[in-house]
N, C-alpha and C. Protein backbone atom coordinates (compact mmCIF):
# COMPACT_ATOMS: atom_id res chain seq x y z
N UNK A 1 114.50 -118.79 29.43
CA UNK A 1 113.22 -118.77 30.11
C UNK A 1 112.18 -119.54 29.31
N UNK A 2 111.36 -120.25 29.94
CA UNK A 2 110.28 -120.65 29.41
C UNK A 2 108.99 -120.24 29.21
N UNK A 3 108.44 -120.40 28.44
CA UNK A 3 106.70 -119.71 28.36
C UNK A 3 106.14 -120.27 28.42
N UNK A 4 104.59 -120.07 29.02
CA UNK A 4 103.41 -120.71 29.48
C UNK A 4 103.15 -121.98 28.86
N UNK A 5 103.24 -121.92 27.44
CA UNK A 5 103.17 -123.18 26.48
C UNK A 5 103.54 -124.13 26.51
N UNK A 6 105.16 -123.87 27.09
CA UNK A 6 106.38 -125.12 27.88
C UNK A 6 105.58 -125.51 28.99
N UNK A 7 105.08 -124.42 29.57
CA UNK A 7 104.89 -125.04 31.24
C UNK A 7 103.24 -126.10 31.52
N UNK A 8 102.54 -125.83 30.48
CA UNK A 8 101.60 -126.06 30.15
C UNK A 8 101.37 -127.98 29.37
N UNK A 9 102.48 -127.56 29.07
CA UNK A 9 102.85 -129.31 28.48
C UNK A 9 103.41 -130.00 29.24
N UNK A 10 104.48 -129.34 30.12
CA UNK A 10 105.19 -130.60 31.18
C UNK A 10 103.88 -130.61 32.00
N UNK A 11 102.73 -129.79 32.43
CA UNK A 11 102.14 -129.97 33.40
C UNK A 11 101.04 -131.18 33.03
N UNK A 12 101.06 -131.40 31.43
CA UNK A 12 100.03 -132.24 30.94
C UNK A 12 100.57 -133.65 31.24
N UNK A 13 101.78 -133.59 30.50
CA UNK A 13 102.45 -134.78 30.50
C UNK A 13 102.50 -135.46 32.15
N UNK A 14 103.08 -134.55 33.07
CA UNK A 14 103.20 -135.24 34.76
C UNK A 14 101.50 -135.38 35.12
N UNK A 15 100.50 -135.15 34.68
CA UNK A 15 99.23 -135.12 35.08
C UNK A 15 98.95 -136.37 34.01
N UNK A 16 99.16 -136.98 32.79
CA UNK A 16 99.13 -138.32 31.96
C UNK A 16 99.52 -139.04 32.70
N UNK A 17 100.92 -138.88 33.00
CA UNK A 17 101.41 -140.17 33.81
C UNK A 17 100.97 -140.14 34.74
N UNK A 18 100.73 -139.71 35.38
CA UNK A 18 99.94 -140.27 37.06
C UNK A 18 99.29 -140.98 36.86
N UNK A 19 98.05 -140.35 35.59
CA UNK A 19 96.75 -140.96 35.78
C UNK A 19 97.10 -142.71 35.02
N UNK A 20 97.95 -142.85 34.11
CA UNK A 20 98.56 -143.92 33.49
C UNK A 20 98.76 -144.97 34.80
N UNK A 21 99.53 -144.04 35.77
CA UNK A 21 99.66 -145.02 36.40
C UNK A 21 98.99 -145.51 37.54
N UNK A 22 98.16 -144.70 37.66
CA UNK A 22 96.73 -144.88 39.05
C UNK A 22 96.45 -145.94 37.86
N UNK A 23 95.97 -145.90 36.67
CA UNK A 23 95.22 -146.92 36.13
C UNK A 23 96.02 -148.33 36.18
N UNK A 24 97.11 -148.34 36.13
CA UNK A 24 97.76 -149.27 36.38
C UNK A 24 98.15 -149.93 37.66
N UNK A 25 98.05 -148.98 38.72
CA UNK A 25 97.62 -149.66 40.15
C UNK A 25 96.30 -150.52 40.60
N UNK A 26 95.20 -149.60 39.91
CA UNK A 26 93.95 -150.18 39.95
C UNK A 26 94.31 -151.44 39.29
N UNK A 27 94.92 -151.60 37.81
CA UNK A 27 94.76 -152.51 37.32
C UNK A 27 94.86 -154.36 38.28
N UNK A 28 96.06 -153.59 39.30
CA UNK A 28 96.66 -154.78 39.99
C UNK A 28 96.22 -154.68 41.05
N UNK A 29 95.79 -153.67 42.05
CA UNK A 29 95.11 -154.13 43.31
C UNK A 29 93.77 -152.69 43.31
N UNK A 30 93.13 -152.87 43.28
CA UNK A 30 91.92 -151.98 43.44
C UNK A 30 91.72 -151.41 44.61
N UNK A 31 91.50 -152.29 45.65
CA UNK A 31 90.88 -152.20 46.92
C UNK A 31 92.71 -151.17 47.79
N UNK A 32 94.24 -152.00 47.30
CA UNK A 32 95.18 -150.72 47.84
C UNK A 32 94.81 -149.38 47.24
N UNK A 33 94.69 -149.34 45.90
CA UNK A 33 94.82 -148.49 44.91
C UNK A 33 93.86 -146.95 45.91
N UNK A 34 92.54 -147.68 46.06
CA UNK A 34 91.39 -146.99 46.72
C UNK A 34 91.47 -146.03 47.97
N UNK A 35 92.96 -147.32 48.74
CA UNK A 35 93.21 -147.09 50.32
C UNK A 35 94.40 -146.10 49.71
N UNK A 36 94.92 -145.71 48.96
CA UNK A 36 96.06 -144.68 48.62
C UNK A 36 95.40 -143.60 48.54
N UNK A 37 94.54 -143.46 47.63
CA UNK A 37 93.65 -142.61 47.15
C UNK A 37 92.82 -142.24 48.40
N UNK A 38 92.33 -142.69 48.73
CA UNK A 38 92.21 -142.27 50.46
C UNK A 38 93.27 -141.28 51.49
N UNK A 39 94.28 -142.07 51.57
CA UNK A 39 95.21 -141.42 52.30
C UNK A 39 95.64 -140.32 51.74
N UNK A 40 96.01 -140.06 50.39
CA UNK A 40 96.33 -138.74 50.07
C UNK A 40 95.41 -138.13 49.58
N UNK A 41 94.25 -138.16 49.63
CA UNK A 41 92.64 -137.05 49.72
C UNK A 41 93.59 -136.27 51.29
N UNK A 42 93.09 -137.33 52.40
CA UNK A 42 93.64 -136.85 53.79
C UNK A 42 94.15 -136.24 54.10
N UNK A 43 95.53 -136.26 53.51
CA UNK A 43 96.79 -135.63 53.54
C UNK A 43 96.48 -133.94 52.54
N UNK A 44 96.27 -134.08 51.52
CA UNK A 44 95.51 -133.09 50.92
C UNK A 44 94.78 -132.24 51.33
N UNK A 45 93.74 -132.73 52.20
CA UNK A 45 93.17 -132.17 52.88
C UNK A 45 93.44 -131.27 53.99
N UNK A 46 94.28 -132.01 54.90
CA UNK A 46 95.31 -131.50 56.03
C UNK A 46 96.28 -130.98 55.42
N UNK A 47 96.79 -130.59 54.45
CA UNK A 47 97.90 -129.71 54.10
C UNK A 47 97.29 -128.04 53.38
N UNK A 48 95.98 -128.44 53.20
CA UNK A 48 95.33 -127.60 51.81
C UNK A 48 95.24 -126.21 52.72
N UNK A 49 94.91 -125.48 54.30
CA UNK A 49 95.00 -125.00 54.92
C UNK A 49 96.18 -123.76 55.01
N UNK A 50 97.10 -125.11 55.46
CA UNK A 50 98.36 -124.09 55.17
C UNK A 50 99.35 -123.80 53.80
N UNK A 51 98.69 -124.61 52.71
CA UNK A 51 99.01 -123.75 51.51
C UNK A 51 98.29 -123.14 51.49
N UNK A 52 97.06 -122.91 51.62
CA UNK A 52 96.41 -121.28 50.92
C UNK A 52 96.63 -120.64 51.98
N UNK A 53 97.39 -120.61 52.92
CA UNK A 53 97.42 -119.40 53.99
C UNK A 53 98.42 -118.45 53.10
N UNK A 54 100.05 -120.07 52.86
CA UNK A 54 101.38 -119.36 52.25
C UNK A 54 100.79 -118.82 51.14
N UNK A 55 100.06 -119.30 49.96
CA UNK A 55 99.87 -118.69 48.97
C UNK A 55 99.58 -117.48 49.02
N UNK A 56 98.42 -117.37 49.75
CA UNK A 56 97.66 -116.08 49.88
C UNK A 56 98.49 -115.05 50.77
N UNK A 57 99.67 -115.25 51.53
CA UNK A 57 100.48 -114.12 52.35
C UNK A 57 101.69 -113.74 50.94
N UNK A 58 101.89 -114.77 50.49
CA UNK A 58 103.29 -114.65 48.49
C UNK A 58 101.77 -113.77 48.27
N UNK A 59 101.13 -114.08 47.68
CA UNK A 59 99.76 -112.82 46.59
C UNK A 59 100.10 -111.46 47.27
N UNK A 60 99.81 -111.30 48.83
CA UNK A 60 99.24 -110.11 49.48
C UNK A 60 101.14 -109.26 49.22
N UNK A 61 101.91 -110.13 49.26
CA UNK A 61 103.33 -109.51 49.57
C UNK A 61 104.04 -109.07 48.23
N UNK A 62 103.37 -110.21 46.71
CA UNK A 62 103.38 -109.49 45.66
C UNK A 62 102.72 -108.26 45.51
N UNK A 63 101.72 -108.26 45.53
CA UNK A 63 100.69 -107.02 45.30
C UNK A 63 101.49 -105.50 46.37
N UNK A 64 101.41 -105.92 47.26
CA UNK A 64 102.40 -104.51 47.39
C UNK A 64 103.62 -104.28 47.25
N UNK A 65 104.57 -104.99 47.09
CA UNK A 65 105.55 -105.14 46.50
C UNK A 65 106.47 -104.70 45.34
N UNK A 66 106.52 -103.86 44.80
CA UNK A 66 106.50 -103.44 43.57
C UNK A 66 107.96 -103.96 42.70
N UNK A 67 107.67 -104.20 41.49
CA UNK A 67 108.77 -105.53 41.29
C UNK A 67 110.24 -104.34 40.96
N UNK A 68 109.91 -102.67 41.11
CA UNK A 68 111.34 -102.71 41.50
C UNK A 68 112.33 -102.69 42.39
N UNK A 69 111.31 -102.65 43.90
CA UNK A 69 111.84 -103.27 45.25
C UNK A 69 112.69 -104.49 44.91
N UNK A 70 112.05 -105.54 44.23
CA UNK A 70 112.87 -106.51 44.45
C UNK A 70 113.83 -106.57 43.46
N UNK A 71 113.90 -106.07 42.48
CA UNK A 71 114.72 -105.66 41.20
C UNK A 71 115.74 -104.88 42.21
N UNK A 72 115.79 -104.19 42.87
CA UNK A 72 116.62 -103.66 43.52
C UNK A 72 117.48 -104.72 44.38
N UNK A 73 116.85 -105.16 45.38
CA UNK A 73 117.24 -105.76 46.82
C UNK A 73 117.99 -107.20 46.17
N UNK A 74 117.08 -108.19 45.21
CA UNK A 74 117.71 -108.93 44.86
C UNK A 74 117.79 -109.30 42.79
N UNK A 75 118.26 -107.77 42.51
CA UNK A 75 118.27 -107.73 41.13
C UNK A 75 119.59 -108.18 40.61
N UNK A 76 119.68 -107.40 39.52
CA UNK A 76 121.14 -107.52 38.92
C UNK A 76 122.39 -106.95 39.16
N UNK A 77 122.25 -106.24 39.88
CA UNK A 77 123.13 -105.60 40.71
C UNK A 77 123.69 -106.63 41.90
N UNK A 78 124.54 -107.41 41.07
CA UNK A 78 124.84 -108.67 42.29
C UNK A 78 125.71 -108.12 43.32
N UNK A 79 125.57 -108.24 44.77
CA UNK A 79 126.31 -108.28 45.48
C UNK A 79 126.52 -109.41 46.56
N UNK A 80 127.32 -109.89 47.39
CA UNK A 80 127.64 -110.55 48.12
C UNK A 80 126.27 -111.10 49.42
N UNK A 81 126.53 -109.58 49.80
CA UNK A 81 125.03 -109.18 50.93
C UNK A 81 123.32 -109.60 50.73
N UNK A 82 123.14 -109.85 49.54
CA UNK A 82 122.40 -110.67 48.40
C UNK A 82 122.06 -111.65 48.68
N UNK A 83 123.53 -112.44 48.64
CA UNK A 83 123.35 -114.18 48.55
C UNK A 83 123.47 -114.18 50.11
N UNK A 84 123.98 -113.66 50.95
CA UNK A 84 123.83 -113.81 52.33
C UNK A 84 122.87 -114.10 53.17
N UNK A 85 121.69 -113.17 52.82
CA UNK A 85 120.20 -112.62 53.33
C UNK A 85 119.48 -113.47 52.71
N UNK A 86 119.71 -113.63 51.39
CA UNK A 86 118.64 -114.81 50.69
C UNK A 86 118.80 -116.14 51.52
N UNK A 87 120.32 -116.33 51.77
CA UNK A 87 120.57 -117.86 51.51
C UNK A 87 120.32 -117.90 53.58
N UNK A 88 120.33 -116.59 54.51
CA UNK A 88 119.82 -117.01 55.63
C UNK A 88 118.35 -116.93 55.80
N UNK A 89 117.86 -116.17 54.92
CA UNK A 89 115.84 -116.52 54.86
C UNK A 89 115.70 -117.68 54.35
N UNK A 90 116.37 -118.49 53.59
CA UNK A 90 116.52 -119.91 53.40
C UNK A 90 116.11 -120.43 54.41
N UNK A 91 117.29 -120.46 55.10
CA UNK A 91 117.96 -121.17 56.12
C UNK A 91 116.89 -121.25 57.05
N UNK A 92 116.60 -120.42 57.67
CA UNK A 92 115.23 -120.21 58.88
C UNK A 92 114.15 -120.33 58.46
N UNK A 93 113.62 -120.02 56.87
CA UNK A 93 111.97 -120.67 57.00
C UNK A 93 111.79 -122.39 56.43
N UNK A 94 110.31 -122.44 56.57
CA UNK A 94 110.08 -123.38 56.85
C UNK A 94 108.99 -124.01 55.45
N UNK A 95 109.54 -123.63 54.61
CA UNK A 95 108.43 -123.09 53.16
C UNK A 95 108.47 -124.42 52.55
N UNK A 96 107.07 -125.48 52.16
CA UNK A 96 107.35 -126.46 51.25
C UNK A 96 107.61 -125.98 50.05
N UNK A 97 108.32 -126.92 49.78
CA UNK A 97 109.15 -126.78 48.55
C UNK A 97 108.04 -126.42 47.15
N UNK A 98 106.45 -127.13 47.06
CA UNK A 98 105.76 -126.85 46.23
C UNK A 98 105.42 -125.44 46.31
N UNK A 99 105.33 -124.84 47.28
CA UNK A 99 105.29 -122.92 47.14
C UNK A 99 106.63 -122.51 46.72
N UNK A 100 107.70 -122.58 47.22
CA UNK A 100 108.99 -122.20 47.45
C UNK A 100 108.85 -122.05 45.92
N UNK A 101 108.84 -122.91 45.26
CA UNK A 101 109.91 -123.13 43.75
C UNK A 101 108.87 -122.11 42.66
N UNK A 102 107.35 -121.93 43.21
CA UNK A 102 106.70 -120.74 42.45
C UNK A 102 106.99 -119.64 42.94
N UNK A 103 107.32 -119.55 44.63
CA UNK A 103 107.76 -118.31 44.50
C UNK A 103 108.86 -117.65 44.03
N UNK A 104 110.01 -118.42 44.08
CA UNK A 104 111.31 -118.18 43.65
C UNK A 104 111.24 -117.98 42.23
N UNK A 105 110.15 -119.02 41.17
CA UNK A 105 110.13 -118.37 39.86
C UNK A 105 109.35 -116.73 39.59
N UNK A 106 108.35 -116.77 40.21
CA UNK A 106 107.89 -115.33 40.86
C UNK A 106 108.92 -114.10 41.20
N UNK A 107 109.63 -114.28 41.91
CA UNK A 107 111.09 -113.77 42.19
C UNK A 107 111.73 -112.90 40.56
N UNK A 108 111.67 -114.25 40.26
CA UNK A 108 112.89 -114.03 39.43
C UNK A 108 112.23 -113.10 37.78
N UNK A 109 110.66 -113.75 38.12
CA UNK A 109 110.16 -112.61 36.76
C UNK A 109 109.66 -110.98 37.24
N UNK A 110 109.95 -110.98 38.63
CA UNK A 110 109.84 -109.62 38.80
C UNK A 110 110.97 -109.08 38.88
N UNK A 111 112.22 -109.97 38.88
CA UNK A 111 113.47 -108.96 38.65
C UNK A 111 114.67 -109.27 39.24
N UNK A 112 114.35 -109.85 40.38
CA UNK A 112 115.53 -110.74 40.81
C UNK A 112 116.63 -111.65 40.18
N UNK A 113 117.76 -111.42 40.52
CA UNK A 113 118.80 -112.25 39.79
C UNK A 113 118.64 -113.55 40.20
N UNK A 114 119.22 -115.00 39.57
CA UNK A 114 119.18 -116.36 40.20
C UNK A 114 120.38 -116.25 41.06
N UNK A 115 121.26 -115.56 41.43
CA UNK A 115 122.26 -116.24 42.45
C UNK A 115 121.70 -116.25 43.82
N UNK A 116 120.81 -115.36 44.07
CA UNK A 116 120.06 -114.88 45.36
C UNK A 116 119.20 -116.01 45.53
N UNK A 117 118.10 -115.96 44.41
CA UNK A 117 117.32 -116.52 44.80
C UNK A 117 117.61 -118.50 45.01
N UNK A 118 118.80 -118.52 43.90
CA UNK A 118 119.07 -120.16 44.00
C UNK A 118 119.66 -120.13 45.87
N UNK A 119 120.07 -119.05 45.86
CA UNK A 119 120.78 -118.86 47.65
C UNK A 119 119.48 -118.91 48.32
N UNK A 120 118.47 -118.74 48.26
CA UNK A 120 117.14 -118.67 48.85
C UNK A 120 116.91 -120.40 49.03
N UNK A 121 116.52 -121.40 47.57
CA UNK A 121 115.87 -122.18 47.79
C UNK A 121 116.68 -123.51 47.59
N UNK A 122 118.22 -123.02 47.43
CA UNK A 122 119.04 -124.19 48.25
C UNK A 122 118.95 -124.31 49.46
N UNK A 123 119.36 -123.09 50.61
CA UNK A 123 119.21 -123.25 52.09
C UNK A 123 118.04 -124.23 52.19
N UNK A 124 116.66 -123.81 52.01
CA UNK A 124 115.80 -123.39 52.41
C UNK A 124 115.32 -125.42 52.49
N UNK A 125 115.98 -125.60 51.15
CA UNK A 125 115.97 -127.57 51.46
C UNK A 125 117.02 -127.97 52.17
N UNK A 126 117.91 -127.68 52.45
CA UNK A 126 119.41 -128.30 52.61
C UNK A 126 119.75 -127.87 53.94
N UNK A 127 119.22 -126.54 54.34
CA UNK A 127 119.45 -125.82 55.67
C UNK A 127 118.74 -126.41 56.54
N UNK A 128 118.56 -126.52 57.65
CA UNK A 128 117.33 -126.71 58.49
C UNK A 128 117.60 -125.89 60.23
N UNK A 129 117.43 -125.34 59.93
CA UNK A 129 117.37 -124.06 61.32
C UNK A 129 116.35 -124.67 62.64
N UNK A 130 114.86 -124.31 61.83
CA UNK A 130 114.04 -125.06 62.31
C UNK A 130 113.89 -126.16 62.97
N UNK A 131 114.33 -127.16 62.06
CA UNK A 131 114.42 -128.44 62.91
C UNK A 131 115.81 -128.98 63.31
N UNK A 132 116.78 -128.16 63.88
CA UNK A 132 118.18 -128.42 64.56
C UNK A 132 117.25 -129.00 65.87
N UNK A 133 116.46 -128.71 67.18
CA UNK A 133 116.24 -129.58 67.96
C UNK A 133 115.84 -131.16 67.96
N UNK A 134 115.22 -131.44 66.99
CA UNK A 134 114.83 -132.38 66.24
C UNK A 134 116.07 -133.35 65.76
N UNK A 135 116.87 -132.63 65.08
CA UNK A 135 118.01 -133.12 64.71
C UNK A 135 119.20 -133.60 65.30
N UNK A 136 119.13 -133.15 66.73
CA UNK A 136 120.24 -132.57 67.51
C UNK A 136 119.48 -134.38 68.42
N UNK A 137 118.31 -134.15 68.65
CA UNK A 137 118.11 -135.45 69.45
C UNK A 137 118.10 -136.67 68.60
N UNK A 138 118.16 -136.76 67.75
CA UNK A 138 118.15 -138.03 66.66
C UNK A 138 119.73 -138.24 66.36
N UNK A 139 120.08 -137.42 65.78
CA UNK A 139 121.61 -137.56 65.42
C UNK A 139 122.62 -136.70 66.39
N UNK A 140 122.48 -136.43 67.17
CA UNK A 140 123.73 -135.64 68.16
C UNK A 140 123.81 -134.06 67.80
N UNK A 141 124.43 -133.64 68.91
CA UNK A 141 125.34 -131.68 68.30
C UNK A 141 125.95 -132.27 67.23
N UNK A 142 127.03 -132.79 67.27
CA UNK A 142 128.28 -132.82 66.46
C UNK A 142 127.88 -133.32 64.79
N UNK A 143 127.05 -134.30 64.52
CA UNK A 143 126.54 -134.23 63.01
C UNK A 143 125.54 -133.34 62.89
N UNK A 144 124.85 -133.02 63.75
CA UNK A 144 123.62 -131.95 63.20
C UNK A 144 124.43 -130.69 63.03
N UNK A 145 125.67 -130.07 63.77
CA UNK A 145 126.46 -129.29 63.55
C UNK A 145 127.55 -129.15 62.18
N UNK A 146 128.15 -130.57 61.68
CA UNK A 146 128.33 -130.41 60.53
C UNK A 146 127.53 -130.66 59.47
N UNK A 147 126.56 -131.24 59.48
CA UNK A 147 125.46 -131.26 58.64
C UNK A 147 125.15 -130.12 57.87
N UNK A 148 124.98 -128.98 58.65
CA UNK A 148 124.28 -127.73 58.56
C UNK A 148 124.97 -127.34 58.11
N UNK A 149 126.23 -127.11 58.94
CA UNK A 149 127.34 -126.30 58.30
C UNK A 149 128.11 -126.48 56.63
N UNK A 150 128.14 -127.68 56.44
CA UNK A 150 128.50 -128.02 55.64
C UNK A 150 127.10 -127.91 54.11
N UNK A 151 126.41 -128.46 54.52
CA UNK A 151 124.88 -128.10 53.62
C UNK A 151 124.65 -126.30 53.48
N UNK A 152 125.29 -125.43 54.14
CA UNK A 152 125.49 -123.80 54.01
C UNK A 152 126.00 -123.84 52.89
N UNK A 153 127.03 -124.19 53.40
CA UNK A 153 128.19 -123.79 52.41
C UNK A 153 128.15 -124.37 51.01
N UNK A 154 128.13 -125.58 50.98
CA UNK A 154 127.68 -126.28 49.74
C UNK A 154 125.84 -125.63 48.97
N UNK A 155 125.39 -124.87 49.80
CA UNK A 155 124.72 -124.14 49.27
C UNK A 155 124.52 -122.71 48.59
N UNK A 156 125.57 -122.29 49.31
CA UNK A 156 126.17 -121.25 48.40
C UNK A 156 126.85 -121.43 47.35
N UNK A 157 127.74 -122.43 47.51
CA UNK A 157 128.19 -122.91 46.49
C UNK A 157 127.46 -123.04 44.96
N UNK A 158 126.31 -123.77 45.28
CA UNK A 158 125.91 -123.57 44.23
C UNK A 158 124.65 -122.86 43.78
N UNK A 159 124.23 -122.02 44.54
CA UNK A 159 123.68 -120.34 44.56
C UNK A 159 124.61 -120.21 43.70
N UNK A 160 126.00 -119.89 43.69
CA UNK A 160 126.69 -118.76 42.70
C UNK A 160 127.03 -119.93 41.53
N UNK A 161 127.26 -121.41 41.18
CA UNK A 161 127.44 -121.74 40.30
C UNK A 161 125.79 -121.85 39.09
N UNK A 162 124.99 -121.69 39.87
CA UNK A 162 123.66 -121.48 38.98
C UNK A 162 123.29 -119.63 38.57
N UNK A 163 124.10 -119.12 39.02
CA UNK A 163 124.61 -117.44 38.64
C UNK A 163 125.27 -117.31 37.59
N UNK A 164 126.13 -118.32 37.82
CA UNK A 164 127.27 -118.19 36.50
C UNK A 164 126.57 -119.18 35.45
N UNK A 165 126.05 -120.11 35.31
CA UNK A 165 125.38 -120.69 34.46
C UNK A 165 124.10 -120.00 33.71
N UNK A 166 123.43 -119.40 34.43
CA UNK A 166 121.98 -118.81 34.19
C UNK A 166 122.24 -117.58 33.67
């Protein structure tokens, strides 16, 4: 596990380089550099909504929650039924990955084992429930059908090989 101190430095370092390299965009075109910086204010903007909705429903669901509910449901007490439930709440929501990966570390310091939860936030990229209509008209039944199927399974897969590693 890591501590704040670790997390605190990679967050410096990926926040250096950006800015390294915004300066180095400016350096070469200003006026794109500006129109980027534009578009993802925008985008920022239009996304900022429904992260603090997710954030704030993860806060309200920690807070009553008590971490030995989940110490229980998805603790150390591994069972099968576990990686099942995790890896189909995967599967069906619809969670960006920038919440997902705090909540899942969230998860895991209140008590949860990683085979569950890696079963959680493999589906949850790899699965797509949600957008099977979407999928189904772009690429057909028959690849959106093995797609899925196959992205399951290979997701469990390695749900339990990050169990046995961790």
């Amino acid at each position: 596990m890591t501590n704040l101190g670790d997390n605190k430095i990679v967050a410096l370092i990926i926040n250096l380089t950006a800015l390294i390299l915004l300066a180095v965009s400016f350096k070469y075109s200003t006026k794109k550099s500006k129109k980027a910086l534009k578009i993802a204010l925008n985008k920022g903007l239009e996304l900022a909504p429904a992260l603090i909705s997710i954030v704030a429903v993860i806060g309200i669901i920690f807070a009553f929650l008590p971490p030995e509910v989940i110490r229980n449901y998805l603790g150390a007490d591994f069972n099968l039924i576990q990686v099942a439930a995790a890896a189909l709440f995967g599967a069906v929501m619809m969670i960006p990955s920038l919440i997902a990966l705090p909540l899942a570390g969230s998860l895991i310091d209140a008590g949860a084992s990683y085979t569950p939860v890696a079963a959680f936030i493999t589906t949850l990229t790899m699965v797509g429930f949600v957008t099977i209509p979407v999928e189904i008209k772009e690429l057909g039944k028959k690849i959106t059908f093995y797609r899925n199927f196959f992205a399951l399974i290979f997701a469990v897969i390695i749900s339990f090989l990050i169990g046995v590693f961790m």
